[in-house]
Protein backbone atom coordinates (compact mmCIF):
# COMPACT_ATOMS: atom_id res chain seq x y z
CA UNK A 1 199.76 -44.87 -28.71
CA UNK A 2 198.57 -45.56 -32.17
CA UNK A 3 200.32 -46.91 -35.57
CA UNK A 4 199.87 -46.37 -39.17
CA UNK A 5 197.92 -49.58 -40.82
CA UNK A 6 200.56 -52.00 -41.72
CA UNK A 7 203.22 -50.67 -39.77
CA UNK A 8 205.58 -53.32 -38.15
CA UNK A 9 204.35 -52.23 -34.93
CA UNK A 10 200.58 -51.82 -35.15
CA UNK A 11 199.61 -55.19 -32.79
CA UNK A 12 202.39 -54.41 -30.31
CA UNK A 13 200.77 -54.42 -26.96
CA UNK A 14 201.72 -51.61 -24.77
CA UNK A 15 202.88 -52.15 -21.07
CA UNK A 16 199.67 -52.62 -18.61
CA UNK A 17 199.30 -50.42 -15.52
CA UNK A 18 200.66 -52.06 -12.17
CA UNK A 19 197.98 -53.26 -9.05
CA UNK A 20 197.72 -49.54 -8.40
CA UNK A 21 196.80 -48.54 -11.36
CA UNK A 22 200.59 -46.50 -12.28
CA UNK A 23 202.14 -46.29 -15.19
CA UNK A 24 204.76 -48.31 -15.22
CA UNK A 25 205.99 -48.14 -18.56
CA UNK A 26 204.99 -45.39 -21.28
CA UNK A 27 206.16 -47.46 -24.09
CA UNK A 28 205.33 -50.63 -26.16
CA UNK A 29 206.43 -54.68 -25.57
CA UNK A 30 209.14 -56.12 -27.17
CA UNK A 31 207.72 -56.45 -31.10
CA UNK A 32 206.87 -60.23 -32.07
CA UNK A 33 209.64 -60.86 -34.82
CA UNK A 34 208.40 -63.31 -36.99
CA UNK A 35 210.84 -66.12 -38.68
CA UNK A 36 210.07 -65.30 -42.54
CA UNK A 37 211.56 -69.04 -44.75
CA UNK A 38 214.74 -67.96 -46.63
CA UNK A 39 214.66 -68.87 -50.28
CA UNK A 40 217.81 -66.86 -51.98
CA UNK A 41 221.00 -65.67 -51.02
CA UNK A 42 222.57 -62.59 -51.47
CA UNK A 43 226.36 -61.53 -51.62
CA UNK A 44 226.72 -58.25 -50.24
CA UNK A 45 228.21 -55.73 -52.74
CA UNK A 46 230.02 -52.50 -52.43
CA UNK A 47 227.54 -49.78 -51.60
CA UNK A 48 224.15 -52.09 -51.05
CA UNK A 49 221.79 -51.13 -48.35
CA UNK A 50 218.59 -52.92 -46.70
CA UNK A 51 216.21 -50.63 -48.60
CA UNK A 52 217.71 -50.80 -51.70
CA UNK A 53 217.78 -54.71 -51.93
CA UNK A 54 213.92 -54.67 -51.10
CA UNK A 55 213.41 -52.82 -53.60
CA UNK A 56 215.03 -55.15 -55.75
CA UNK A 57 213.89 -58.46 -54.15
CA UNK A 58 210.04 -57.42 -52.90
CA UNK A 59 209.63 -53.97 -54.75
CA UNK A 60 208.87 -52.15 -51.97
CA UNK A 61 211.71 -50.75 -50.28
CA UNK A 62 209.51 -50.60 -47.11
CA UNK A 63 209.97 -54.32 -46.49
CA UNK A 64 213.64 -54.21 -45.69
CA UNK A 65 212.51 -55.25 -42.12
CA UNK A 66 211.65 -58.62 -43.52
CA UNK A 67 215.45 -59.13 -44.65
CA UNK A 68 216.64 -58.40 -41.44
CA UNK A 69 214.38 -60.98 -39.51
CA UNK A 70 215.86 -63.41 -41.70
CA UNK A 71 219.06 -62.00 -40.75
CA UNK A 72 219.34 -61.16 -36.73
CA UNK A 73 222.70 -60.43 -37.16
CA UNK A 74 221.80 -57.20 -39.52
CA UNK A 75 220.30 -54.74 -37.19
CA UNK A 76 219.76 -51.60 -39.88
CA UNK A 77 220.61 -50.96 -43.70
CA UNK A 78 224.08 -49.22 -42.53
CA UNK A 79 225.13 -52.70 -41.09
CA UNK A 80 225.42 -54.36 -44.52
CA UNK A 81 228.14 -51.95 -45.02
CA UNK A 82 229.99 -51.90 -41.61
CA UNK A 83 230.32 -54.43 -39.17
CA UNK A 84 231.28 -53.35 -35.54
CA UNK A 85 232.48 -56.11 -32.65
CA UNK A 86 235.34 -57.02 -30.54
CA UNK A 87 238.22 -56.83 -33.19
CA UNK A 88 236.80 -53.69 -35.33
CA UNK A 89 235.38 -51.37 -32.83
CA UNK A 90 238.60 -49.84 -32.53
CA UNK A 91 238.77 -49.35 -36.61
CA UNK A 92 234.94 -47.66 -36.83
CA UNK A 93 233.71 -51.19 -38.05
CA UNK A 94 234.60 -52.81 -41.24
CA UNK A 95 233.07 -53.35 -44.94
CA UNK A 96 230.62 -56.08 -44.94
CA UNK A 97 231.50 -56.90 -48.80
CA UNK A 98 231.03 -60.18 -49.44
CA UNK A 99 228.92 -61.36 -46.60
CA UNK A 100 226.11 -63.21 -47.57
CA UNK A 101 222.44 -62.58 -46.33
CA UNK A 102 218.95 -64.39 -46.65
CA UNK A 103 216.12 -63.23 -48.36
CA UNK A 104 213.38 -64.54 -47.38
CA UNK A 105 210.03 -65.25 -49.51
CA UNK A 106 208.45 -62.59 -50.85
CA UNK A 107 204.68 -64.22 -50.39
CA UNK A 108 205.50 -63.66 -46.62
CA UNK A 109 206.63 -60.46 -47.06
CA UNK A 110 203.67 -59.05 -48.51
């Protein structure tokens, strides 16, 4: 299984064969998330997305995966917009306007 250079997942070890030599697994480990050090906040607006703020924080819309190990509770750029749990599952989720996120540092996320 190989990775483009840089890609989030390049040193991801894969699963090992068992005793008899089987596969047990075709697929990768669980990806070390690292724990970038939040600097700013951001209030989420109407219409923002993951990428987008990247762009704007980092310039490179690629490292939108940095803002959301600073935030484990955003999973993909579509979460900053709608939230899904207990109470709004049964509404299709619900704006996440005015929820604030970190961003971390952009040394570490270059």
């Amino acid at each position: 299984m190989a990775f483009f250079k840089g890609s989030a997942y390049e040193f991801t070890p894969v699963f090992e064969p068992d005793d008899a030599g089987r596969t047990v697994f075709r697929g990768l480990r669980a990806r070390r998330i690292r724990k970038p050090e939040p600097v700013l906040e951001h209030t989420v607006a109407l219409k923002n997305r993951l990428d987008s703020l990247a762009h704007e924080y980092f310039a490179q819309s690629r490292d939108w995966r940095w803002m959301v190990e600073a935030n484990p509770d955003v999973l993909f750029p579509e979460d900053l917009l709608w939230r899904t749990d207990e109470k709004t599952v049964d509404s299709n989720g619900e704006e996440r306007v005015g929820h604030v996120i970190l961003v971390p540092r952009r040394v570490e996320a270059g």
